[in-house]
Structures are given as C-alpha cells and as structure tokens.
Protein backbone atom coordinates (compact mmCIF):
# COMPACT_ATOMS: atom_id res chain seq x y z
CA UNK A 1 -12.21 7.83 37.40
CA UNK A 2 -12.95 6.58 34.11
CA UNK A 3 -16.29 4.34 34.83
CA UNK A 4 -19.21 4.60 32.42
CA UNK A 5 -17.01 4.61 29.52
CA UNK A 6 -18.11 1.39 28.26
CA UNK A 7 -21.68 2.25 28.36
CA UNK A 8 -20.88 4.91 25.54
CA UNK A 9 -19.77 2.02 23.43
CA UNK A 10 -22.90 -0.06 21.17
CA UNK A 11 -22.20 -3.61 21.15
CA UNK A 12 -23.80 -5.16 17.82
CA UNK A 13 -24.63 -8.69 18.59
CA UNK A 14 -26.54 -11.04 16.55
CA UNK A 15 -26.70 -14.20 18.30
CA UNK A 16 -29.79 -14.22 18.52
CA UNK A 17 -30.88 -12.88 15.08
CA UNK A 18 -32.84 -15.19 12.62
CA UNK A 19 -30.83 -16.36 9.44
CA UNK A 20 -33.04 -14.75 6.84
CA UNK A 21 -31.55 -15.03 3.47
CA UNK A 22 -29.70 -18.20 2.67
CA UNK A 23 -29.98 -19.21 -0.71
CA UNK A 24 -28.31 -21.43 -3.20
CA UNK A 25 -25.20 -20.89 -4.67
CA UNK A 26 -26.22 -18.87 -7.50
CA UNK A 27 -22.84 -20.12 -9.58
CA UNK A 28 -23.85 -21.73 -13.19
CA UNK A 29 -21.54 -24.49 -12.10
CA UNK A 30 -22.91 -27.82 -11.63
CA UNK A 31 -21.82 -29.80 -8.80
CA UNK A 32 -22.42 -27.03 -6.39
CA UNK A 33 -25.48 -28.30 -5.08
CA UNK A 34 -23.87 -28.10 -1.21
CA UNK A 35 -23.08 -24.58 -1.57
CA UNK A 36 -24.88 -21.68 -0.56
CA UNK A 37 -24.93 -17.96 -0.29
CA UNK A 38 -25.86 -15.67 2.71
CA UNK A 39 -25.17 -11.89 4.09
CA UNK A 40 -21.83 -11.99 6.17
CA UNK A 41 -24.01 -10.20 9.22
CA UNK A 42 -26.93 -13.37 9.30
CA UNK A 43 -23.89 -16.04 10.02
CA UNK A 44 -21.68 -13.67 12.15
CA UNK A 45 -22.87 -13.32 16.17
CA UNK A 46 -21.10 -10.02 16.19
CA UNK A 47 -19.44 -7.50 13.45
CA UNK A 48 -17.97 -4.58 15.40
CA UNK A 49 -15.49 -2.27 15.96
CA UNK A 50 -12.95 -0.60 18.23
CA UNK A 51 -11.94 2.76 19.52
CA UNK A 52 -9.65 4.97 20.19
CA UNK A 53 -8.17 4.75 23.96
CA UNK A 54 -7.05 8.73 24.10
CA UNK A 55 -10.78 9.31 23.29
CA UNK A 56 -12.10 8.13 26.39
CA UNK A 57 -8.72 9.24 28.90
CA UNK A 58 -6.70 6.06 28.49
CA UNK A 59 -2.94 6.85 27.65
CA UNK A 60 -0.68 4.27 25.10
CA UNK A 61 1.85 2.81 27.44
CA UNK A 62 5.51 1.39 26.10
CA UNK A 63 4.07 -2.18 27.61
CA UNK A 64 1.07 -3.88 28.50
CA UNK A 65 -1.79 -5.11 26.02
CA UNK A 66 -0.95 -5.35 22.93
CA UNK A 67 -2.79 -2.28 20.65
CA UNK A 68 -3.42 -3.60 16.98
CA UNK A 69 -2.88 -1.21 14.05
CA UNK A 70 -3.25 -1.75 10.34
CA UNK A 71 0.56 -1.29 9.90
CA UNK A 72 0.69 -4.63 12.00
CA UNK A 73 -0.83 -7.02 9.78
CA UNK A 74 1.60 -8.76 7.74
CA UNK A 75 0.16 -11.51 5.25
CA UNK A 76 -3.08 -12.14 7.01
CA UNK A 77 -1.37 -12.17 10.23
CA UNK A 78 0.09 -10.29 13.33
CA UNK A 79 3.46 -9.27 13.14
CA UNK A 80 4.01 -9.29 17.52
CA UNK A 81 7.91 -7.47 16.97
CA UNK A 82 5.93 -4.52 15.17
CA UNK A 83 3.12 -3.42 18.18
CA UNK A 84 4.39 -0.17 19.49
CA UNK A 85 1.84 0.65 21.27
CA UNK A 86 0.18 -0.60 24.25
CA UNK A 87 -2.75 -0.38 26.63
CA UNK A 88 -3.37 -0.95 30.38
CA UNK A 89 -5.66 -3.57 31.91
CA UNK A 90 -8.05 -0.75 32.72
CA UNK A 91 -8.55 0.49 29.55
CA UNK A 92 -8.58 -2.92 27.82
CA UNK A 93 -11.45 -4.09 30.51
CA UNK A 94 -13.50 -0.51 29.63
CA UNK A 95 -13.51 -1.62 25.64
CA UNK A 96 -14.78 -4.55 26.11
CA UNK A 97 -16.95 -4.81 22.36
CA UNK A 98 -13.07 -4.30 20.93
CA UNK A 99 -11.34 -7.20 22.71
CA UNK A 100 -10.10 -9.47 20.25
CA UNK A 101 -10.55 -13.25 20.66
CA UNK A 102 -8.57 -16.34 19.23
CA UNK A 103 -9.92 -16.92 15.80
CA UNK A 104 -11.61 -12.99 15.35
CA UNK A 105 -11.06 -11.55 11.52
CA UNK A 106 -10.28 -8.44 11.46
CA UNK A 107 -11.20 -6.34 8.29
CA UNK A 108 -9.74 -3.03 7.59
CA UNK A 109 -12.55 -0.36 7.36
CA UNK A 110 -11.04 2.84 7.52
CA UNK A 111 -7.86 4.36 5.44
CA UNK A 112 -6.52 1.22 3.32
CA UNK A 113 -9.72 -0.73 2.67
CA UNK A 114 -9.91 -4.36 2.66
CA UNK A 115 -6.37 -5.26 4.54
CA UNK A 116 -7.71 -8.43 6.43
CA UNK A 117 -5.76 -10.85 9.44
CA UNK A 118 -6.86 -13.67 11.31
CA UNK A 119 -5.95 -13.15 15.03
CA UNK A 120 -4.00 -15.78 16.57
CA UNK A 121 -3.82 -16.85 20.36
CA UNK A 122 0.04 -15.64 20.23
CA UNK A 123 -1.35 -11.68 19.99
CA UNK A 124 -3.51 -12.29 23.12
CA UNK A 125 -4.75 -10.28 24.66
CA UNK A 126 -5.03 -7.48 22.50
CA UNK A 127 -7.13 -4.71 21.52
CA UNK A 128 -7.99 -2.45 18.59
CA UNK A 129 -9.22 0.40 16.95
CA UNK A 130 -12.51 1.44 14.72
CA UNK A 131 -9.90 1.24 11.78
CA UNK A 132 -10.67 -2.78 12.16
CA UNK A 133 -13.81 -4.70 12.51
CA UNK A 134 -13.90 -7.41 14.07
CA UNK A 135 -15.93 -10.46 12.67
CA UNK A 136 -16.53 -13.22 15.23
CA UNK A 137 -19.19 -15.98 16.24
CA UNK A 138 -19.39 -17.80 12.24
CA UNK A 139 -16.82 -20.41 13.02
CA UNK A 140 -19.88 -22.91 12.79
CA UNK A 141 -20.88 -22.15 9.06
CA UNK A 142 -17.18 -21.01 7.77
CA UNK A 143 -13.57 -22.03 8.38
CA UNK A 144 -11.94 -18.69 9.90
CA UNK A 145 -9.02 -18.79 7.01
CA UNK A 146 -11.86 -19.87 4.47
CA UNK A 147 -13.91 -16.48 5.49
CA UNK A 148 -10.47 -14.13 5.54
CA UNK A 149 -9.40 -15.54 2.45
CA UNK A 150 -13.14 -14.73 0.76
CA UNK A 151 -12.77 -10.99 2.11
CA UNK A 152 -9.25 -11.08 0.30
CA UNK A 153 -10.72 -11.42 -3.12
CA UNK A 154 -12.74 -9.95 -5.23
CA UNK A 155 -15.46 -9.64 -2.58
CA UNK A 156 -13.50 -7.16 -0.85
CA UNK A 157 -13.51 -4.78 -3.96
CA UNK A 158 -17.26 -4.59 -3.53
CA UNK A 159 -16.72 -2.96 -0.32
CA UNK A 160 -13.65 -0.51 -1.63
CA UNK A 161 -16.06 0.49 -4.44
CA UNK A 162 -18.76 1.63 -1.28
CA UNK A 163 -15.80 3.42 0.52
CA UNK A 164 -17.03 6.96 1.27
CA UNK A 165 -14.51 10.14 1.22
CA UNK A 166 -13.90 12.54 4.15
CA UNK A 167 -10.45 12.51 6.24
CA UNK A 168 -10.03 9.39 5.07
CA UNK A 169 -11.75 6.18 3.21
CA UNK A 170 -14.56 4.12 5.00
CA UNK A 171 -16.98 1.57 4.80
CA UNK A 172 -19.54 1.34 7.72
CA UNK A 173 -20.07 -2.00 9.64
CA UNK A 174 -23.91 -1.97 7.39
CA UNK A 175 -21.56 -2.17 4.12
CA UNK A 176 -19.55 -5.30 5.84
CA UNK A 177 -23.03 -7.31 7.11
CA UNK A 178 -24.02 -6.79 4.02
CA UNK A 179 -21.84 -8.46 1.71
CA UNK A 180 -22.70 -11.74 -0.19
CA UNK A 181 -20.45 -14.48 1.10
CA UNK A 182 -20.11 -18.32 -0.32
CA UNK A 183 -20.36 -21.09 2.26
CA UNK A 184 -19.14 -24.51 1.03
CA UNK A 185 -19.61 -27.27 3.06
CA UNK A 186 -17.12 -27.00 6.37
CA UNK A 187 -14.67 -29.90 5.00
CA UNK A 188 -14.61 -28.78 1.19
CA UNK A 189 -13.59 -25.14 2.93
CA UNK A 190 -10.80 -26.99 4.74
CA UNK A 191 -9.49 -28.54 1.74
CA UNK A 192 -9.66 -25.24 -0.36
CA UNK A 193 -7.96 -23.56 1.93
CA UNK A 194 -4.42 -25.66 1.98
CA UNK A 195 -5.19 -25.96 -2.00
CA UNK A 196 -4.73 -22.18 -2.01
CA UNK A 197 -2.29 -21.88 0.44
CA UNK A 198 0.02 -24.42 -1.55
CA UNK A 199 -0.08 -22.29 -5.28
CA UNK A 200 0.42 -19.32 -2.68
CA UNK A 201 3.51 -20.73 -1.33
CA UNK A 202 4.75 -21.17 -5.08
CA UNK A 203 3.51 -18.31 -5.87
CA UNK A 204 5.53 -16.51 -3.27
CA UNK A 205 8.73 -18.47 -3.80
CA UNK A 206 8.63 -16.76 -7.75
CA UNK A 207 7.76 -13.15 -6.48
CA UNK A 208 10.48 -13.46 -3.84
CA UNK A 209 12.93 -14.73 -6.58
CA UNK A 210 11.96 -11.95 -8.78
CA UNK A 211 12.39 -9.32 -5.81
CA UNK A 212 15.81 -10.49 -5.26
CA UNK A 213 16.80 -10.25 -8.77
CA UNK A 214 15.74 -6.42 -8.42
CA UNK A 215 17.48 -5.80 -5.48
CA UNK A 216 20.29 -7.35 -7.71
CA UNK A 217 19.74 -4.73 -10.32
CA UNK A 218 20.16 -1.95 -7.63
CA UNK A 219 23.11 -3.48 -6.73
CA UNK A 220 24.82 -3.57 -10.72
CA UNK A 221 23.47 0.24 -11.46
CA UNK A 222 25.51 1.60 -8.70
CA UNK A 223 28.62 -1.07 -9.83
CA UNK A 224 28.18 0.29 -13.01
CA UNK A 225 27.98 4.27 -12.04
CA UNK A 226 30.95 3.86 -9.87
CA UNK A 227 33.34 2.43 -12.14
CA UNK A 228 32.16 5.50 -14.76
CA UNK A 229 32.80 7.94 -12.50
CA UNK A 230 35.95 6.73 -10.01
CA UNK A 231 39.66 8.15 -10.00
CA UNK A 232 38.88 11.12 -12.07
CA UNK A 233 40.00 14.65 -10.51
CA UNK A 234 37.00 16.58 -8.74
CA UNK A 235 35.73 20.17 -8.29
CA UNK A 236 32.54 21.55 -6.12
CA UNK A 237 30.00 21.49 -8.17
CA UNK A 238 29.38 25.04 -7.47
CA UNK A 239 32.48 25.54 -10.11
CA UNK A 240 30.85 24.18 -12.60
CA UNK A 241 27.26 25.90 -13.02
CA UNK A 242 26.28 29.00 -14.68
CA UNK A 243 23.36 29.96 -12.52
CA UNK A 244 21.27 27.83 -9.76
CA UNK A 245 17.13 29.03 -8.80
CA UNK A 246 15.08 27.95 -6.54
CA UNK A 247 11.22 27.62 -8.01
CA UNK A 248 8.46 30.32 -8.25
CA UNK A 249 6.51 30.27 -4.98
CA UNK A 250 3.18 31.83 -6.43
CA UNK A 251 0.38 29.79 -7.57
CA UNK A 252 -1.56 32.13 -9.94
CA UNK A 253 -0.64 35.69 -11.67
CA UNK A 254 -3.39 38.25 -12.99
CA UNK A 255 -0.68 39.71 -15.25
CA UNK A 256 1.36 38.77 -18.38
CA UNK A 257 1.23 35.46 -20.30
CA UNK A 258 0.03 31.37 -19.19
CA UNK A 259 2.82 29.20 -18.99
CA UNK A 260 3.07 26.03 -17.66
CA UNK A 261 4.70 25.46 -14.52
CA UNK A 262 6.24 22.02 -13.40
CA UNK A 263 5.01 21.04 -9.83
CA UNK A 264 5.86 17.66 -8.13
CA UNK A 265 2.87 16.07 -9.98
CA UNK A 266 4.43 16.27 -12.76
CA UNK A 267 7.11 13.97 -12.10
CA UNK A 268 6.91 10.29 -12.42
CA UNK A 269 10.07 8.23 -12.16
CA UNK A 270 12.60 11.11 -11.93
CA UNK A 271 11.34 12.38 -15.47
CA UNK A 272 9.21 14.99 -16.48
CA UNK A 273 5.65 13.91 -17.51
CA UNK A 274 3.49 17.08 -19.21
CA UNK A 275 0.52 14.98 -19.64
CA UNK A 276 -1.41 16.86 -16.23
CA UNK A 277 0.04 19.95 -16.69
CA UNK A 278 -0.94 22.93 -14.82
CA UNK A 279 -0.68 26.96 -15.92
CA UNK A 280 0.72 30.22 -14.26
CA UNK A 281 0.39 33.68 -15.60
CA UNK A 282 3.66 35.22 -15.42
CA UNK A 283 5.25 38.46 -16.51
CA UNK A 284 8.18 38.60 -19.05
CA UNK A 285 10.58 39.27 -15.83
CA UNK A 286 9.63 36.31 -13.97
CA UNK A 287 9.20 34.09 -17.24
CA UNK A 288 13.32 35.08 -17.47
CA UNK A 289 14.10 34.58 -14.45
CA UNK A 290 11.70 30.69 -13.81
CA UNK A 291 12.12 29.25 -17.38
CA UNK A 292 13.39 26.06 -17.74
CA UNK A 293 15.73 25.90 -20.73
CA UNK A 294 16.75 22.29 -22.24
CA UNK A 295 19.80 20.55 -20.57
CA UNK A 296 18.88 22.24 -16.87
CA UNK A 297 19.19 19.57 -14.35
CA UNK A 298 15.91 19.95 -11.28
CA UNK A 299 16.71 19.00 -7.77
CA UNK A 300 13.78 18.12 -5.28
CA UNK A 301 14.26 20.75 -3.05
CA UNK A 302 11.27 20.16 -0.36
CA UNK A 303 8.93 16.82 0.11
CA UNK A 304 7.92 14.50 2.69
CA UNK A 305 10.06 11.75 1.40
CA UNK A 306 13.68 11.41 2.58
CA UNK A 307 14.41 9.41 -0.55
CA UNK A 308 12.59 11.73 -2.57
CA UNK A 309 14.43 15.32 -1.84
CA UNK A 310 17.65 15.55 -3.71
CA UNK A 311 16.54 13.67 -6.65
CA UNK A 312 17.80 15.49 -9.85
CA UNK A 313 15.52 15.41 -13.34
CA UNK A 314 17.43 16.05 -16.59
CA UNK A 315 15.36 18.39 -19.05
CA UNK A 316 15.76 17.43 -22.43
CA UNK A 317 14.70 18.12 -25.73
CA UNK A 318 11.96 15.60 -25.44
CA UNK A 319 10.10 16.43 -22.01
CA UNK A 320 8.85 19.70 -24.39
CA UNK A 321 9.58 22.65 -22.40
CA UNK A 322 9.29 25.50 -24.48
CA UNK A 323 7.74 27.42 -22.16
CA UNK A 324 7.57 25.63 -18.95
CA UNK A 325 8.14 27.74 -15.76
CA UNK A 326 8.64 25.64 -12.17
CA UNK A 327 7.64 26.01 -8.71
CA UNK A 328 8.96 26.49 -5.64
CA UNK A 329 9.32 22.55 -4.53
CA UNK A 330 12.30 22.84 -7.06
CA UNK A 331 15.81 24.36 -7.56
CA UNK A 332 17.22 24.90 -10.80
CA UNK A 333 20.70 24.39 -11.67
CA UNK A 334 22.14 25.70 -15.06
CA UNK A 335 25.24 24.68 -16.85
CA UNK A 336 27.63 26.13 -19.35
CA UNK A 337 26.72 23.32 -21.90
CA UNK A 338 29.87 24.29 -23.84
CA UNK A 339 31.90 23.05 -21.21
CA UNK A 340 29.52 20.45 -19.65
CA UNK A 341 27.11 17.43 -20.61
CA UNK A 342 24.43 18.06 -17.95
CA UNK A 343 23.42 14.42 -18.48
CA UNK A 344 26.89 13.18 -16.81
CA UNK A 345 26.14 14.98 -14.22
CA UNK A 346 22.78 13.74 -13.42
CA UNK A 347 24.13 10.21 -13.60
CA UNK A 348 26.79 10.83 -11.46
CA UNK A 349 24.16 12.80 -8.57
CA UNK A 350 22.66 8.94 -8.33
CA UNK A 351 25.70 7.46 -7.16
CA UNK A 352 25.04 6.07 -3.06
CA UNK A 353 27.55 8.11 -1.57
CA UNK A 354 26.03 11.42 -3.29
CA UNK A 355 22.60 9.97 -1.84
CA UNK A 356 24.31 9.63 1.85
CA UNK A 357 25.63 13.23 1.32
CA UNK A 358 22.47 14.66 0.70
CA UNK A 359 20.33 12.39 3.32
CA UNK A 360 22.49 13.59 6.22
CA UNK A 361 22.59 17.33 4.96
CA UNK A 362 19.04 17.47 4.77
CA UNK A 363 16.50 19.41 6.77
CA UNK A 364 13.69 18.17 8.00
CA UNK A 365 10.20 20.16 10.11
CA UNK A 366 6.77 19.54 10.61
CA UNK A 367 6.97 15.74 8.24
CA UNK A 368 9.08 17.82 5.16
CA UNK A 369 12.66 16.90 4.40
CA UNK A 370 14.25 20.11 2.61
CA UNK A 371 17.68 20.43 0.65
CA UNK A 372 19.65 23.75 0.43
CA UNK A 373 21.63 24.68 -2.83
CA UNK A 374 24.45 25.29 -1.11
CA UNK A 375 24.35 21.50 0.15
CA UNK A 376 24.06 20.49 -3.56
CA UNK A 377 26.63 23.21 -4.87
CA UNK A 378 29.23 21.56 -1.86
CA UNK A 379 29.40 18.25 -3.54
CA UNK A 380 32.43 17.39 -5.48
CA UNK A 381 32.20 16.65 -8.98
CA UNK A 382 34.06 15.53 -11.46
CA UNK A 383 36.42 17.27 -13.40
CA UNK A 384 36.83 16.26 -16.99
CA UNK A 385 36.41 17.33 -20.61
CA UNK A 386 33.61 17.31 -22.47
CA UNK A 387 34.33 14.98 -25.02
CA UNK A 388 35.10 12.11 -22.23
CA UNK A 389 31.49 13.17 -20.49
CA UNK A 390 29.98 12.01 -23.58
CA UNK A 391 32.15 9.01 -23.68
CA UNK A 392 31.24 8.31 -20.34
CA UNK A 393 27.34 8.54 -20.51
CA UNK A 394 27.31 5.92 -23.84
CA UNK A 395 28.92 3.76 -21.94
CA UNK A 396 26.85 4.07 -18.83
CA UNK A 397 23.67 4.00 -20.96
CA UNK A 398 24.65 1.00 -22.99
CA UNK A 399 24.79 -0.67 -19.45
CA UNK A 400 22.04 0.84 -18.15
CA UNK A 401 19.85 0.07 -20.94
CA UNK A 402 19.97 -3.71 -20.42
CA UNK A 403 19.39 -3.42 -16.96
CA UNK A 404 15.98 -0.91 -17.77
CA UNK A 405 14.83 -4.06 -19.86
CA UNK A 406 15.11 -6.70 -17.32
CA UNK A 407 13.75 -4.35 -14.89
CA UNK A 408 10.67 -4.13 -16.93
CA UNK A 409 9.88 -7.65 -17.54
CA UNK A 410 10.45 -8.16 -13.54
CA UNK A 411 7.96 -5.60 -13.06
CA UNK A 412 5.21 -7.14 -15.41
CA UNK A 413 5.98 -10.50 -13.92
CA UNK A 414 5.28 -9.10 -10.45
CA UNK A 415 1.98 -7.66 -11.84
CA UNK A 416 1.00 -11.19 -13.45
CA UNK A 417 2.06 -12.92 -10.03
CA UNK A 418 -0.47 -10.76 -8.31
CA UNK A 419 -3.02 -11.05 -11.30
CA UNK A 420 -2.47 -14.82 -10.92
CA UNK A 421 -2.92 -14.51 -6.98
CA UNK A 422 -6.58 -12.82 -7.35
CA UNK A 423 -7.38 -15.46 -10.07
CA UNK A 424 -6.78 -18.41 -7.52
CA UNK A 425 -9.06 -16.52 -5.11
CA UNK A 426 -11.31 -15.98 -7.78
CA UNK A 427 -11.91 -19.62 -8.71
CA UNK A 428 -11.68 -20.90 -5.28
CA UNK A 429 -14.70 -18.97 -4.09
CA UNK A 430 -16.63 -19.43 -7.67
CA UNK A 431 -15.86 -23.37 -6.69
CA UNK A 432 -13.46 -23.89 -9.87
CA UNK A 433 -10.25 -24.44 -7.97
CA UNK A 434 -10.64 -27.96 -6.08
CA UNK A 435 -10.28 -30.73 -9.03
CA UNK A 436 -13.57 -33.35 -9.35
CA UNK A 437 -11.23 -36.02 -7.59
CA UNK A 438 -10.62 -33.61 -4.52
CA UNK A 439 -14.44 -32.94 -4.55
CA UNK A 440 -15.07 -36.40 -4.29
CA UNK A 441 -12.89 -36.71 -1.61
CA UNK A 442 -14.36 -34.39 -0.03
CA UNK A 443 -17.28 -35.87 -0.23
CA UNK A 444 -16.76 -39.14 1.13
CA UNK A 445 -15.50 -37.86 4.40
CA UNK A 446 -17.57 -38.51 7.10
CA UNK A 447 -17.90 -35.27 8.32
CA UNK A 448 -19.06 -34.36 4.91
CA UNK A 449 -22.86 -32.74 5.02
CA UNK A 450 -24.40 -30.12 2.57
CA UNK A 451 -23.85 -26.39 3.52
CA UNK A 452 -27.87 -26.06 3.36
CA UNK A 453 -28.06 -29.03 5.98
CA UNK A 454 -25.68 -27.28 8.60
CA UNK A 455 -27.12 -23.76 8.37
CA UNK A 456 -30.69 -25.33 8.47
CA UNK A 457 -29.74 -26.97 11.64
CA UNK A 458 -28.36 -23.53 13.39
CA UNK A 459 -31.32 -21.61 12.47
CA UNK A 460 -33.51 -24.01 14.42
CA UNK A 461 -31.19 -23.84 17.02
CA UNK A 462 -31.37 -19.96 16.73
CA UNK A 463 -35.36 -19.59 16.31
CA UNK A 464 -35.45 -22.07 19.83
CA UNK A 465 -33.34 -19.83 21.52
CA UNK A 466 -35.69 -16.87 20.83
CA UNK A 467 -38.36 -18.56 21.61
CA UNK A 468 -37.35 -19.46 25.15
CA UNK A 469 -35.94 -15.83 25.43
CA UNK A 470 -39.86 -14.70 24.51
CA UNK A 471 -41.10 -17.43 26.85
C-alpha cells in the first residue's frame, strides 16, 4: 500500500492569484512601448517541483514512464535514447504535482543551476525530480521557447548568484517566482525566437567546425608521436629508471622543516602549477626520501578519472621545485639523466596504445581508478641513445608547437562563439535584436496587440474568477 503519498506533496498553484506587479519595460529603448515586465510566479499558474520515487517506496523500473534527469536535457530538449530510468503507472499517478505536460519548462534548480528544456509531446508521459521545476500555465502571456530562451540568458545568472551551498547548489521555487521576466507582445516573441534560432544555427555550424578541427589535432599529435617513436628497439621501462616512489600519505608533520608538497590541485593541463601551493612539515629522512628533483617524470597514481590516472608530468627547471615534496595520489619515477632525456619519455607515455595499456591495467573501487608501478615499470620503452632522444624531442616539439598554437586560437574562438551566443540573448530580451523593419512587421500583423493590453485582459479574467469563487 502506498496511498496517502500524494497528500505529503504541496501543490503551488496560482491560477487564481491576482497579477500584481506588471510594469513597463523599464529598457531606455524607445519603441518598446508594448513591452512589459512582471515576476515569473504572477504569469505562471503553477511553478513546482518533483520528487524522488525511492522516497516514498516506488522502485526505478528498466521500462515504463519515462523519469527525467538533468543529464537528459540536450540543447533545450529531451534526449528520449538517454532515459535510463523509469517509473510505474502507480507511482507516476501518486506524483501527480511532478507530471510533466506538453509545453512545461523545466528549469534546473538543484546541482548545475540554470540548465533549462522545453518538454515536448514525444517524452510523454514522463515524470521528474525536485532537481527540475516545472513552469507551466503562462503560455497566454509568453511563447514557451520565448520564456526558456529568457531563463537561458543572463536572467538565469541572477538565480546562480542566489544558489545556496549544502550537498549541493540550490535555488528555492521563491528565488524562480521571483525573477523579473520581459513580455513582448505574443507575435514580436514569435518572431524573436526564429531570429535567434537562425544566428544559433550559424553559430553552431562554426563551433561544430571548430570542434572538428580539434578532434583533427588529436588525431596529428598522435601521427606525429608515432612516427618519433616507431621501429626503434624496446626495453621495460623498469630497465631504464634509477628509483620509482609512490607519494607521502601524511597531510601535516609537527617535526622538521615546511616544504611544499604537490597534490592533484596543483596540476592543470598535465603541468605543474605552484601558484595554490600547499605546505608539509617533514623531517630530513622523509624530505630524502619525497623530494622531487628536476627531470623526475609524476604518474597519476589514484583519481576518479579513467583518463586522468596514468598521466605523467615532466618536472623541469621551470615548475620551481627546490623543495617540493609530493603526496600520495602520485608515484615518482627517477632516471639516470646521463643515460636518459626524461622528456622523451614523457612524450612517448602519451602515445594511444600506452593509454590502452594503462586503461585496461587499471584498478578501479568505490568511483577511484588506481595504477600500480609495476603496471607502468611493464611497459616497453624505447631503447636508444641519448643524443637521438634529444634529436627526437626537437623534432616532436617543432611539430607540436604549431599544433599548441592552433589549438589556442580554437579555444578562444570557442570562448567568443559562446560570448557571442549570450550577447544574442542579451539583445533579444533588452529588445535590440529584431531590426525596425521586422518590428514593423510585427506590428502590422493582425494578431498584433500591446503586451499591456493582453495581460490587462487576463487579470480581469483572473479577478472574475475570484470573485465568483468568493460568491
């Protein structure tokens, strides 16, 4: 028996609430006349939330109604081939404020902030949890794309700036009805809408352009390591080093001297980055037997990311190690640099096939993937003088450098596209984006009435509706 659940559940409804605070648009742009401003909770019958099934006795089933999760939303929509998890009929009818409707927005609340989706009658039925709210009952004052696309811009970072701490970012459902929304006239927020669609769809044709020409770089990098490193003889790599340590597992030391000790923080792109750095106290022993010494090559020994363990960072003269100790999430792998240019080495432990090597060798318990020296010290190497390792790593940086460059200005390009993405939004809802020709279009539809005029006309309807309910 599982009856009387939905009683536990508060149903916030505003249907018949009074629209108290419309005002103008308060823009300084002229021609904005029909626009106004209101709360998001006075034109909205109902902003709400879900639950969690298991809370209330209701099991996720492999089939049934579809269960929406944030990692479902794809672009502003529901991606059907990535629900996992379903509900029965039961406990779909017992959550009834949580059922989602064709046309619902659903606005992230919980974890990632702001993540918004317009449901779709495909995803019917379906339910969700109180990660989402659910925004129904404005279709009458704003276009359903018109209102998602609003919470997509800058509005939305008023709510992420309200987001309270705890297990994980929130905003409560007050935060949501409260937010200052823009409401156009119904056909000028039809014909912003495809306007920003259309850059969009440019705008997504470059990024996807410049994505491919990354996954092209990947694709040269390893052309280029392979080449450098192919039909040379090889050796385990356990021939080849003076001394291997894994990391000191203590996190503070009452005797001896502060040194700084390299945690996982203080890595960014596979190189060591002292600007955060953190001390230990250490004796003269330890100091010996944890200090990283220039030309040591760091392996990722333990972390929750599969691509992340393994990873080898080359200490050189310029990360400023003096007296830099490292923790346990680390082994250390010494080599006779008489003999051996550590740096060919930690090109050649970036090659795919080392990567493979490593992936299936790894460990993994309780969400940590964990790499064993003797997995690293197993891996063939190759076998050549010194002289030729230096040969070798000019000619893979020479290579390498061109490709860091281009790399670089696809990165900043992907940073303006999404600059220039938040800019559209930002003059479509300040009323900048539509040209004066397309406004006067707009205008002389004849479906075209002032914002003002329509919600004037639903308050009335609103304020009868309570009155017969008081009647």
């Amino acid at each position: 028996m599982k009856s009387g659940k939905s009683s536990l559940i508060m149903v916030e409804d505003n249907k018949n609430q009074e629209i108290k605070k419309i005002k103008p648009y308060q823009g300084s742009d002229k021609g904005k006349e029909d626009w106004v401003e209101c709360l998001l909770g006075d034109i909205s019958s109902k902003i709400t939330k879900g639950s969690t099934p298991t809370t209330y006795g209701y099991k996720y089933q492999n089939e049934g109604i579809n269960f929406i999760k944030i990692e479902n939303v794809v672009k502003g929509r529901i991606e059907l081939k990535s629900i996992h998890q379903f509900i029965s009929e039961e406990a779909h009818n017992s959550q009834k404020r949580s059922q989602l409707k064709e046309g619902d927005v659903l606005f992230s609340i919980a974890g990632t902030i702001g993540e918004t989706c317009l449901i779709s009658k495909d995803v019917l039925p379906a339910n969700t949890n109180q990660a989402f709210a659910i925004i129904n009952g404005f279709n009458k004052v704003l276009v359903a794309d018109f209102l998602r696309k609003q919470l997509d811009s800058f509005v939305s970072r008023k709510l992420k700036a309200k987001a309270r701490g705890g297990a994980m970012n929130n905003v409560s459902l007050t935060d949501l009805k409260e937010l200052n929304v823009v409401i156009p006239p119904l056909v000028e927020q039809k014909a912003i809408v495809k306007k920003i669609e259309e850059l969009f769809s440019s705008l997504d044709s470059g990024i996807a352009d410049l994505k491919k020409a990354q996954e092209q770089l990947v694709i040269y990098r390893q052309a280029v390591l392979k080449k450098a490193f192919e039909g040379h003889p090889e050796i385990p790599f356990e021939k080849i080093i003076e001394s291997s340590q894994n990391g000191i597992a203590k996190r503070k030391g009452t005797d001896g001297r502060e040194i700084k000790v390299l945690r996982l923080a203080d890595i960014t792109n596979l190189e060591i980055d002292n600007s955060s750095s953190r001390s230990i106290i250490l004796k003269d022993n330890e100091l010996v037997k944890y200090k990283l010494n220039e030309g040591d090559l760091i392996v990722i020994r333990v972390n929750g990311s599969v691509d992340l363990v393994g990873r080898f960072i080359h200490v050189s003269h310029k990360d400023e190690i003096e007296l830099w100790a490292f923790c346990d999430h680390f082994i250390r792998f010494s080599l006779d640099l008489n003999k051996c240019m550590s740096k060919f080495y930690y090109y050649f432990f970036q090659l795919s096939k080392v990567r493979k090597f490593i992936n299936h060798n790894m460990v993994s318990s309780a969400g940590q993937n964990t790499v064993s020296q003797g997995t690293i010290k197993s891996i063939s190497v190759p076998l050549i003088s010194i002289q030729e390792q230096h040969q070798i790593v000019q000619e893979i940086e020479s290579r390498l450098s061109v490709c860091d460059k281009v790399e670089e200005s696809i990165v900043d390009s992907l940073a303006k596209a999404e600059a220039l993405r938040q800019s559209i939004l930002k003059k479509a809802f300040e009323g900048k984006l539509l040209t004066e020709a397309e406004i006067a279009q707009c205008k002389a539809d004849k479906d075209y009435e002032p914002a003002s005029v329509l919600l004037a006309r639903i308050e009335r309807s609103r304020n009868e509706r309570i009155k017969k309910g008081k009647e």
